[in-house]
Protein backbone atom coordinates (compact mmCIF):
# COMPACT_ATOMS: atom_id res chain seq x y z
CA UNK A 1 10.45 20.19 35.11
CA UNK A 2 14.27 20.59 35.89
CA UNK A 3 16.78 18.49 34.25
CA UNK A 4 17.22 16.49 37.03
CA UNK A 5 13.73 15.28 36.89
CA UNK A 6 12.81 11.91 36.17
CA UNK A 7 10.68 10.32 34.31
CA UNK A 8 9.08 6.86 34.17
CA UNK A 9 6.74 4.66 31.64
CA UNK A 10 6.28 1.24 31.67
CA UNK A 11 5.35 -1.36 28.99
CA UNK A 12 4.36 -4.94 28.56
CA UNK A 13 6.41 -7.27 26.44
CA UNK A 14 6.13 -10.91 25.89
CA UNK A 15 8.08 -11.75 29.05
CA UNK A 16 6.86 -9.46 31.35
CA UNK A 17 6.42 -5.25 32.67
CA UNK A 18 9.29 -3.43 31.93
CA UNK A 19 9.65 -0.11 34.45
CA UNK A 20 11.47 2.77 31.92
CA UNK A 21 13.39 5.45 33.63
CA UNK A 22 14.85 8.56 31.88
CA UNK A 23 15.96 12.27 32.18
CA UNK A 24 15.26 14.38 29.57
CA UNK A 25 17.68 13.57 27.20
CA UNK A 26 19.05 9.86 28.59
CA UNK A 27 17.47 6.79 29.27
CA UNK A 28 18.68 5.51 32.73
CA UNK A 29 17.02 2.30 33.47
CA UNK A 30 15.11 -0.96 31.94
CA UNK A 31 14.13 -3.32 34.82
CA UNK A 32 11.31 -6.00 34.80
CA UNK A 33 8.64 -5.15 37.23
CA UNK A 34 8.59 -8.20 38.68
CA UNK A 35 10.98 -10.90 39.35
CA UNK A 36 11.90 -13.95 41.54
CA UNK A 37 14.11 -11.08 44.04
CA UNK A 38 11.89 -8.10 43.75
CA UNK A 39 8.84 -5.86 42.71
CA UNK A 40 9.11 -2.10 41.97
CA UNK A 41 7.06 0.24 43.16
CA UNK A 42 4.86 1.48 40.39
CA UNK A 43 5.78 5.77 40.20
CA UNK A 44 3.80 7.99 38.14
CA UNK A 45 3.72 7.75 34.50
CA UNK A 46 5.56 10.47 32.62
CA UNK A 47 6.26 10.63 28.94
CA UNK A 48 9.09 12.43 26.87
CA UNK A 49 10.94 11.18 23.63
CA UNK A 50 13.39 9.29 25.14
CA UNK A 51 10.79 6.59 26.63
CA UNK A 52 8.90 7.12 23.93
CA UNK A 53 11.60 6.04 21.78
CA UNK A 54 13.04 3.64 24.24
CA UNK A 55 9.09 1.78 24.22
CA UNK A 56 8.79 1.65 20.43
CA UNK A 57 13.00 0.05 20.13
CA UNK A 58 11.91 -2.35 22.52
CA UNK A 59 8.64 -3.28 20.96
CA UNK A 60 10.55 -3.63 17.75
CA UNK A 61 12.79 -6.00 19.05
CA UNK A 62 10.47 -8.53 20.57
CA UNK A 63 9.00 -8.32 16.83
CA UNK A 64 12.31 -8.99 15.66
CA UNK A 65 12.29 -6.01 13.59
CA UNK A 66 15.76 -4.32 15.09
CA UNK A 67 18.90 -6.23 16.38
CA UNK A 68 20.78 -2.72 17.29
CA UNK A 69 19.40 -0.31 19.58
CA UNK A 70 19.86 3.65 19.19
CA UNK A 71 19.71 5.00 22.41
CA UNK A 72 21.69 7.76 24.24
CA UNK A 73 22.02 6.13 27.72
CA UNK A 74 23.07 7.51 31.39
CA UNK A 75 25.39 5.26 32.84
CA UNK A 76 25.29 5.36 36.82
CA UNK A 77 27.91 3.40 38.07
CA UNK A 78 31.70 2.89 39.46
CA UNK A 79 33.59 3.06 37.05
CA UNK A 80 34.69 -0.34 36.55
CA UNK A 81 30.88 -1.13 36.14
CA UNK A 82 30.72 1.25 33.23
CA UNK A 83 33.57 -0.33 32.14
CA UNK A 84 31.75 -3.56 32.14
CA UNK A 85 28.60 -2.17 30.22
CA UNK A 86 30.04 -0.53 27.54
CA UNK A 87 31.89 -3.88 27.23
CA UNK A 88 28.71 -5.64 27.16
CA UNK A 89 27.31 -3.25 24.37
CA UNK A 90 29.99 -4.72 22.29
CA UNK A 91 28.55 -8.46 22.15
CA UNK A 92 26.58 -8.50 19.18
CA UNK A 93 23.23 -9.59 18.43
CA UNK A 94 22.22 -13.78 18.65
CA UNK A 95 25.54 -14.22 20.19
CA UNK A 96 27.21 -15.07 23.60
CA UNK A 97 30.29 -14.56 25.52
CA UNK A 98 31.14 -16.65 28.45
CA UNK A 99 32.45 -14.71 31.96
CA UNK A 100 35.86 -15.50 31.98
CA UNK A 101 35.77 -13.78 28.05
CA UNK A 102 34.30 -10.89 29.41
CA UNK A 103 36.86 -10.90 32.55
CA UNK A 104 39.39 -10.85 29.41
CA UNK A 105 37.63 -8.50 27.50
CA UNK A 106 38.93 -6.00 30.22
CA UNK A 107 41.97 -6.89 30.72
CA UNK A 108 42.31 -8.99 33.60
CA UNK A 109 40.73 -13.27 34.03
CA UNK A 110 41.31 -12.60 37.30
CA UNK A 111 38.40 -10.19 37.54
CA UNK A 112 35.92 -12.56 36.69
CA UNK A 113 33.71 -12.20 39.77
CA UNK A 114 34.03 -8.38 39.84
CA UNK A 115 32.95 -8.54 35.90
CA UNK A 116 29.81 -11.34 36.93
CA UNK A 117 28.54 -8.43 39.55
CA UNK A 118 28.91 -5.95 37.30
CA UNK A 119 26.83 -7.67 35.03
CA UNK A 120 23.97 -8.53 37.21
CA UNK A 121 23.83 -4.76 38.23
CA UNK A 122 22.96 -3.51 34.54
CA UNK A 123 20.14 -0.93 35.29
CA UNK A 124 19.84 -1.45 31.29
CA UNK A 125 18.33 -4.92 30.29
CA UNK A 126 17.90 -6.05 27.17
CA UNK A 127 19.15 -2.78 25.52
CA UNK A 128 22.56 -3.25 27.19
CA UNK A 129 22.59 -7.12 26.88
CA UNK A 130 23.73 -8.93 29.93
CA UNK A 131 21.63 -11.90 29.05
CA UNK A 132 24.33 -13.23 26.56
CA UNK A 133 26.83 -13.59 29.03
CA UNK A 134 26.70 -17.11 29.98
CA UNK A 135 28.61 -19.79 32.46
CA UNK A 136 32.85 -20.04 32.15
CA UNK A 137 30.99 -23.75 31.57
CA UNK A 138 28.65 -22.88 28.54
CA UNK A 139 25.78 -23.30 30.82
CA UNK A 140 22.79 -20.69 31.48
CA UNK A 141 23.42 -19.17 34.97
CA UNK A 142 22.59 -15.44 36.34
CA UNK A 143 20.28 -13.33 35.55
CA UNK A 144 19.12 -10.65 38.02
CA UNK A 145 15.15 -10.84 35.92
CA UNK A 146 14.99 -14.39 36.24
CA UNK A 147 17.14 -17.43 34.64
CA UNK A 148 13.73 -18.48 32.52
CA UNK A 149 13.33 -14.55 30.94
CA UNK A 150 17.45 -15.12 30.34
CA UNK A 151 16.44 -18.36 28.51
CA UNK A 152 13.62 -16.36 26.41
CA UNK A 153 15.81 -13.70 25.10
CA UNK A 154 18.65 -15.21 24.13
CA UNK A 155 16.17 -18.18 22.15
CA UNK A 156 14.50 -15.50 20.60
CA UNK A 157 17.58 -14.07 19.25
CA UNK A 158 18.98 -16.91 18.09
CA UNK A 159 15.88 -18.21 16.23
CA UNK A 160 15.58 -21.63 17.97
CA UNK A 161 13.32 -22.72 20.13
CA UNK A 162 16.10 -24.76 22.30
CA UNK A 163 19.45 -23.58 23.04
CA UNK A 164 19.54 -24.97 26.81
C-alpha cells in the first residue's frame, strides 16, 4: 500500500457504528454510521495501528477509563475549520462551552455562525469533541450524529443521568 492509501475499521459503541478512517500514520475520520441525515457506505475493512489504537481509546472511553485521547490526527479542512478544531481540542473533559465562547475563543463574536459550521463539519467525533459545544442559550442544539447521541455523551461525561 502507498501512503496515500486509506484505511477503514468500524466498531460498535453504546450509541451506535462508528466508521474509522486513517492513513498510515494519522487518523482522519470518526463518523457514526448511521444518523438522522445520512448512512455511509460500508468500504472494506483494513487494519493498521492507528485504528487499532483509535478502536481500543474509544472503547476506553465509553468505559470511562480515559478522559484524554492520544491520537496523531489529519486535519482536512480550510483553514479556519482547523482553526476551529484545534480550538475544540482545548475544551476539556465533562465540560461545555457555549458558541458565542467558541466564536471568542478565536478572536472574533462575530464569527459565531462560521465557528457553529465549523463545528458540525468535525470529521473527528468524540475524539475532537464538538458535542460540548452547546446553545449561546445553554440549551442542547446541533449535532451533525444526532441531538439524542449529543445528549448521551456529554451525560456520560458528566456522570449524571440528566443534564437537559
Amino acid at each position: 500500500m502507498h501512503n496515500t492509501d486509506l484505511y477503514y475499521n468500524y466498531l460498535e459503541t453504546p450509541i451506535g457504528e462508528l466508521e474509522i478512517c486513517s492513513n498510515k500514520n494519522e487518523l482522519i475520520s470518526v463518523l457514526f454510521s448511521k444518523t438522522q441525515q445520512h448512512e455511509l457506505n460500508k468500504k472494506e475493512i483494513s487494519e493498521n495501528k492507528i485504528l487499532t489504537e483509535t478502536k481500543k481509546q474509544i472503547t476506553a472511553y465509553f468505559k470511562k477509563q480515559i478522559t484524554i485521547f492520544d491520537l496523531s490526527l489529519k486535519l482536512n479542512g480550510t483553514e479556519f475549520q482547523n482553526k476551529v478544531w484545534n480550538e475544540l481540542k482545548k475544551i476539556p473533559f465533562a465540560k461545555t462551552i457555549n458558541y458565542l465562547t467558541l466564536a471568542k475563543n478565536l478572536g472574533d463574536a462575530k464569527c459565531i455562525r462560521a465557528a457553529a459550521s465549523a463545528n458540525g463539519k468535525n470529521p473527528i467525533s468524540i475524539i475532537i469533541p464538538c458535542h460540548r459545544v452547546i446553545g449561546t442559550d445553554n440549551k442542547l442544539v446541533g449535532y451533525s450524529g444526532d441531538l439524542w447521541r449529543k445528549k448521551w455523551l456529554l451525560e456520560h461525561e458528566s456522570n449524571q443521568s440528566k443534564l437537559f
